[in-house]
Protein backbone atom coordinates (compact mmCIF):
# COMPACT_ATOMS: atom_id res chain seq x y z
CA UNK A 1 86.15 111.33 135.19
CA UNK A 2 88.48 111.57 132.17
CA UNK A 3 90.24 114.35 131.42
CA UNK A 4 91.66 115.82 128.15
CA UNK A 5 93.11 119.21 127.87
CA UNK A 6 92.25 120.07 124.24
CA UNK A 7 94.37 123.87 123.39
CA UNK A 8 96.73 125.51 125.56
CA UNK A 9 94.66 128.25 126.50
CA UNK A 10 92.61 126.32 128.78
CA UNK A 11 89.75 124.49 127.01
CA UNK A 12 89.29 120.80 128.22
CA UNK A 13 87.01 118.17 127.55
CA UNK A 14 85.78 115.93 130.49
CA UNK A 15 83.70 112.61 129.86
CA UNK A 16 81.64 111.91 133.76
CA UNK A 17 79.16 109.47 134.37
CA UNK A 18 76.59 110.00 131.37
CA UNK A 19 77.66 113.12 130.23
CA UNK A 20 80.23 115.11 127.80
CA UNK A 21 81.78 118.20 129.37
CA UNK A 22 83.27 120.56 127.07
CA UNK A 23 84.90 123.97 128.48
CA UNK A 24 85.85 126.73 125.52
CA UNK A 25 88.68 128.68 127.73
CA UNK A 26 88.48 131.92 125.26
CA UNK A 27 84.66 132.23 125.57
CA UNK A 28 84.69 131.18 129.21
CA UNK A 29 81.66 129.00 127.55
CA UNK A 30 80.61 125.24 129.50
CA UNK A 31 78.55 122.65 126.79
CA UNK A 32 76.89 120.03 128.44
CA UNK A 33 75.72 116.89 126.47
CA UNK A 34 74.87 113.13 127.06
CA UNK A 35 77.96 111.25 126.07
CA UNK A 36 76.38 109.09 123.50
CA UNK A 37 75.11 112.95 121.89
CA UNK A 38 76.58 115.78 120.41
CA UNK A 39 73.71 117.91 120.58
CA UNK A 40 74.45 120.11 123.82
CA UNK A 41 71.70 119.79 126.97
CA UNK A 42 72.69 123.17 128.26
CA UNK A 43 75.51 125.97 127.64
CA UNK A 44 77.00 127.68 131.39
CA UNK A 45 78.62 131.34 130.89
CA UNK A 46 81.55 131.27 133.60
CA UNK A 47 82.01 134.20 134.94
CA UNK A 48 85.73 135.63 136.18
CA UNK A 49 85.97 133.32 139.51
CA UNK A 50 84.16 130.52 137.70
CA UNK A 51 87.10 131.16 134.67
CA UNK A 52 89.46 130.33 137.34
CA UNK A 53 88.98 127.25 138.08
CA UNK A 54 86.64 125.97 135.65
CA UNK A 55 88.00 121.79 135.95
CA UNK A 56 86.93 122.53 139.90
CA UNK A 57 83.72 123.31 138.80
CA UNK A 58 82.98 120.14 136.73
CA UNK A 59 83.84 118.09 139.34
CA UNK A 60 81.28 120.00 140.96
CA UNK A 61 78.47 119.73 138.54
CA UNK A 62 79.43 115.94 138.03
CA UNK A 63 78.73 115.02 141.55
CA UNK A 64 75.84 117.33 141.74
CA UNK A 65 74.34 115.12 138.46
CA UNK A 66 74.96 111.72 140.00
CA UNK A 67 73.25 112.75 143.80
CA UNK A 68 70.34 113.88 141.17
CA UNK A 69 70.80 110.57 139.64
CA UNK A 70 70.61 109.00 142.95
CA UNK A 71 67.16 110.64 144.53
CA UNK A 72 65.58 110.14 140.91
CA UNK A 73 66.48 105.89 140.97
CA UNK A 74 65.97 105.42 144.65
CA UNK A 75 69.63 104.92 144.22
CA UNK A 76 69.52 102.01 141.50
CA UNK A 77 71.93 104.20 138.91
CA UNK A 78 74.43 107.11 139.66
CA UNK A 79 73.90 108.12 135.82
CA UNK A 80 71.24 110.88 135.36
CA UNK A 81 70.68 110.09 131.95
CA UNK A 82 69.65 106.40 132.64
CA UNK A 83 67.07 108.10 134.96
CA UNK A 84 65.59 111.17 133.15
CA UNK A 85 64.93 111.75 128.99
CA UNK A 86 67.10 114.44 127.37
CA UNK A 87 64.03 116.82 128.02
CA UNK A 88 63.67 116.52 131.17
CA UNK A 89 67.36 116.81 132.62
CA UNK A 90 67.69 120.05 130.14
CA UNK A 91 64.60 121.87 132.91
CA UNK A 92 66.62 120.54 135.44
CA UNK A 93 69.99 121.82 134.72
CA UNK A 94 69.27 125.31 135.52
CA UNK A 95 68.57 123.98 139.39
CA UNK A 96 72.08 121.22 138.97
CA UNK A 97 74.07 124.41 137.87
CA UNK A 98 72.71 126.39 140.68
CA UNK A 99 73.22 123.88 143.40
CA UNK A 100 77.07 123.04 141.67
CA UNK A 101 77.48 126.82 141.85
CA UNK A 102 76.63 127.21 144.95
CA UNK A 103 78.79 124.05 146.37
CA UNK A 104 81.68 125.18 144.87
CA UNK A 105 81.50 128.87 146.42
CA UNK A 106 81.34 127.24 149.93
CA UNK A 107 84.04 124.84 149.11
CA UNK A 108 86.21 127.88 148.27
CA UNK A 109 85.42 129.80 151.12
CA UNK A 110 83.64 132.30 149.05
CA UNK A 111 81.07 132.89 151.85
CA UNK A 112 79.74 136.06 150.51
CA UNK A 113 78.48 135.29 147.17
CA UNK A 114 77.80 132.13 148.72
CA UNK A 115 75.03 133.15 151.34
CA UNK A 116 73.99 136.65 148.97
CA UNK A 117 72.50 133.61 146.35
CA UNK A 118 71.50 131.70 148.74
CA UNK A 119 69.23 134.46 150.42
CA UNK A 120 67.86 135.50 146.82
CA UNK A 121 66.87 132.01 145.88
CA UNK A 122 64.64 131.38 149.12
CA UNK A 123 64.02 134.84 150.07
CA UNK A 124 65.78 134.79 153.58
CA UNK A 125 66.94 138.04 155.18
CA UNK A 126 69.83 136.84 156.16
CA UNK A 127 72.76 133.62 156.05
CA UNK A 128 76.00 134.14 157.78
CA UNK A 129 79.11 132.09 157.56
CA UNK A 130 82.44 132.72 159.70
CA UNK A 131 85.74 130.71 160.20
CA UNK A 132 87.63 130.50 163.16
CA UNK A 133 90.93 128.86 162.99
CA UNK A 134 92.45 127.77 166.15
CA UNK A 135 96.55 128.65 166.00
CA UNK A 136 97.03 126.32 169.00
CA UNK A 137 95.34 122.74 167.82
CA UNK A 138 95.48 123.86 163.80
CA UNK A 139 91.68 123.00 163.24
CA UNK A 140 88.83 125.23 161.99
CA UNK A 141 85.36 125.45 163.38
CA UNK A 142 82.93 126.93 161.12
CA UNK A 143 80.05 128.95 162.26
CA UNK A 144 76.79 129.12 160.06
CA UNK A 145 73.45 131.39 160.76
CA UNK A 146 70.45 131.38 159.04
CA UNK A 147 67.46 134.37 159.43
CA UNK A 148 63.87 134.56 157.62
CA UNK A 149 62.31 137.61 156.77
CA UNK A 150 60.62 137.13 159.78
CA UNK A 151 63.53 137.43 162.14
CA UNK A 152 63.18 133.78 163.37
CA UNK A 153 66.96 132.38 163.23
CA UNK A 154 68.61 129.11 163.88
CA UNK A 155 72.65 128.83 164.51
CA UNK A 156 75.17 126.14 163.56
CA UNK A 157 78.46 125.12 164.10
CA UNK A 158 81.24 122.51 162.70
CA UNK A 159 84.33 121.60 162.10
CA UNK A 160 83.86 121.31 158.47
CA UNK A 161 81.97 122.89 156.02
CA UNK A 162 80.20 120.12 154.97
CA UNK A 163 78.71 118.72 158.29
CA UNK A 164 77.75 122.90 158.93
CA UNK A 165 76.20 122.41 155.63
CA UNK A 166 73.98 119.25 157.06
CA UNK A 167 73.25 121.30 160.42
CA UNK A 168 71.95 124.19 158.97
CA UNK A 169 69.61 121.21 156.75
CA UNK A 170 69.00 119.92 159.68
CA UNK A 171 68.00 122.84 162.04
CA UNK A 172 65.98 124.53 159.01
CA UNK A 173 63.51 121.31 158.42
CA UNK A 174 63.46 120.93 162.00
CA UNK A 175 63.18 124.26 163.58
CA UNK A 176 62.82 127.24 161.50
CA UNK A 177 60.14 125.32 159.51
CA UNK A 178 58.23 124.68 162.61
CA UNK A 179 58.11 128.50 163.88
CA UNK A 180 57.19 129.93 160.52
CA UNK A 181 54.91 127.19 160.18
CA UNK A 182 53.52 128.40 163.98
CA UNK A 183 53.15 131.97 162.53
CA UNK A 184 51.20 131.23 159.82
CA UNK A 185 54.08 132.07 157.27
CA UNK A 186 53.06 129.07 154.89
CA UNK A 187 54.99 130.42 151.88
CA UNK A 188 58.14 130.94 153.91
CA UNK A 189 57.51 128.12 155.33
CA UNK A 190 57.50 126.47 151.62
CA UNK A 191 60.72 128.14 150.77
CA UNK A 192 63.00 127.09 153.91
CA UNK A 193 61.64 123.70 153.11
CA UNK A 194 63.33 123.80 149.55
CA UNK A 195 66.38 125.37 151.15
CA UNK A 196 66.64 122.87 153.73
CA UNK A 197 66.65 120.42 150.73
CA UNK A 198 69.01 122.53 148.64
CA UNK A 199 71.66 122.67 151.82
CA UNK A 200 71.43 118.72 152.24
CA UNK A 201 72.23 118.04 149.10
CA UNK A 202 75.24 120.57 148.80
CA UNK A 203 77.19 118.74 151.96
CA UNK A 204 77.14 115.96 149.87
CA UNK A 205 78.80 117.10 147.04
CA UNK A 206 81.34 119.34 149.14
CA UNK A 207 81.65 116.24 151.69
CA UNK A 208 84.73 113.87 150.15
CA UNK A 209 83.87 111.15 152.21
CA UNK A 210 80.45 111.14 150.00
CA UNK A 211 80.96 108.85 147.23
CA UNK A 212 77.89 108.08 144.99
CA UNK A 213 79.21 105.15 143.52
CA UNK A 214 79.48 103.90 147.22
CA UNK A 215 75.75 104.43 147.82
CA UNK A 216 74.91 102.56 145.03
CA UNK A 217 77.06 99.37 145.88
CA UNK A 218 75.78 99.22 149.44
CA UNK A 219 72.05 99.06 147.83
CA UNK A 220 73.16 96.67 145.80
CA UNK A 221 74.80 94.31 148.71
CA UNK A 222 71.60 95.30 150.76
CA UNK A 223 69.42 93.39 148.05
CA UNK A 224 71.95 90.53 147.10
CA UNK A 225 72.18 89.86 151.14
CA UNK A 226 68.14 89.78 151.36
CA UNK A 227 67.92 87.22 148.47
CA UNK A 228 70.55 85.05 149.73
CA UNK A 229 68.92 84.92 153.29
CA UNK A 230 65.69 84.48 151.49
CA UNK A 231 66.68 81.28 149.39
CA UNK A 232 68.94 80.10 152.48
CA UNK A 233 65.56 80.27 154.56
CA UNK A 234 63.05 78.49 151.65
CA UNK A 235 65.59 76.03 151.04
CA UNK A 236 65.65 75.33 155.06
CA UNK A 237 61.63 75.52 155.10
C-alpha cells in the first residue's frame, strides 16, 4: 500500500490494491472509493479505539478486500474491483467492514468487544477468549470457546491467535454444526455455518504469514506447470 499523510492532525490517504482510502482525522470519517473513481463506495464512522489507530485498520480492510477478491476469482485477481461492479462491492462493504472490524479487535487483544459482536451477529450465547502467557518459555497459548443458544460448546486452543481463529472454524463446521444439526436447530445450524465462514476468513487476515498476492502466484505456477507438462507430453506423443 502507499501511504501519504495529508494534514498534521492525522488524516492520510492510502492507495491498496483497487481502491482509494481516504481517513478525515477531525471527523474520525473513512471514504472508500475505486482508485480509478472519486465517487466514494462507502463512508466508515471510527469510533474512539478505531480513531486510534485508524492506518491499522486499513491495513485491515485492505487484506479483508483482496481474500474477498480471492473467493470471488477462484483466486485469478487479488483486486476486488476486477471481480465485482461498483454496485455490488458497495452491498458488500457493510460485511468487509464488519469482518476488518472484527480482525482488528482480535489482533489487538480486544477480546471483549471482539466476542460481544461476534455473539450478536450469529446469535450465540456465548464466545470466550483468554491468554495465558508462560513467564518461563516467553510464549502465549490462547484459549478460545464457543456456546450456542443451545448450550452445545466446542473449545480451542493455540499458540496464536490466528491458528485459534482457524480451530474455532474448524471445530464449528465440524462439530457444533453437526449437534445442532442433530437437534433439529436448522436456523442455528445456518448461522454457525456463516460464523464458521466468518472465523476462517478472519485468521487470514490476522495471520502474517497469509499473503494474497502469494496465493495468486502459486495458481498461476500451478497452471503454467500443467501447460508445460501438457505440450512436453503432445510433443512426446
Amino acid at each position: 500500500m502507499k501511504y501519504e499523510k495529508t494534514c498534521s492532525q492525522g488524516s492520510f490517504v492510502v492507495w491498496g490494491t483497487g481502491f482509494r482510502f481516504d481517513y478525515e482525522a477531525s471527523k474520525r470519517l473513512l471514504n472508500i472509493a475505486p482508485t480509478d473513481k472519486k465517487r466514494a463506495l462507502a463512508q466508515l464512522k471510527f469510533d474512539k479505539h478505531l480513531a486510534k489507530n485508524p492506518l491499522g485498520y486499513v491495513e485491515s480492510l485492505d487484506k479483508t478486500q483482496k481474500i474477498n477478491a480471492l473467493m470471488y476469482s477462484n483466486n485469478a485477481t487479488i483486486n476486488l474491483a476486477d471481480t465485482l461492479d461498483h454496485d455490488r462491492i458497495s452491498g458488500l462493504m457493510k460485511t468487509t467492514a464488519l469482518i476488518s472490524r472484527l480482525a482488528f479487535d482480535l489482533n489487538s487483544n480486544k477480546f471483549e468487544r471482539f466476542s460481544r459482536v461476534f455473539c450478536e451477529q450469529f446469535d450465540l450465547k456465548s464466545l470466550k477468549i483468554k491468554k495465558f502467557a508462560s513467564k518461563n518459555s516467553g510464549s502465549e497459548l490462547f484459549l478460545g470457546r464457543i456456546q450456542t443458544q443451545h448450550n452445545n460448546s466446542v473449545c480451542v486452543r493455540s499458540r496464536t491467535l490466528s491458528g485459534l481463529a482457524a480451530g474455532l472454524s474448524d471445530r464449528t463446521l465440524r462439530d457444533l454444526i453437526t449437534m445442532e444439526f442433530g437437534h433439529s436447530y436448522n436456523n442455528s445450524a445456518h448461522n454457525l455455518l456463516n460464523a464458521s465462514s466468518k472465523l476462517s476468513t478472519i485468521s487470514h487476515v490476522i495471520d502474517d504469514n497469509f499473503i494474497p498476492e502469494h496465493k495468486l502466484n502459486r495458481l498461476k505456477d500451478i497452471k503454467s506447470s500443467t501447460k508445460t507438462r501438457l505440450t512436453s507430453h503432445k510433443n512426446r506423443a
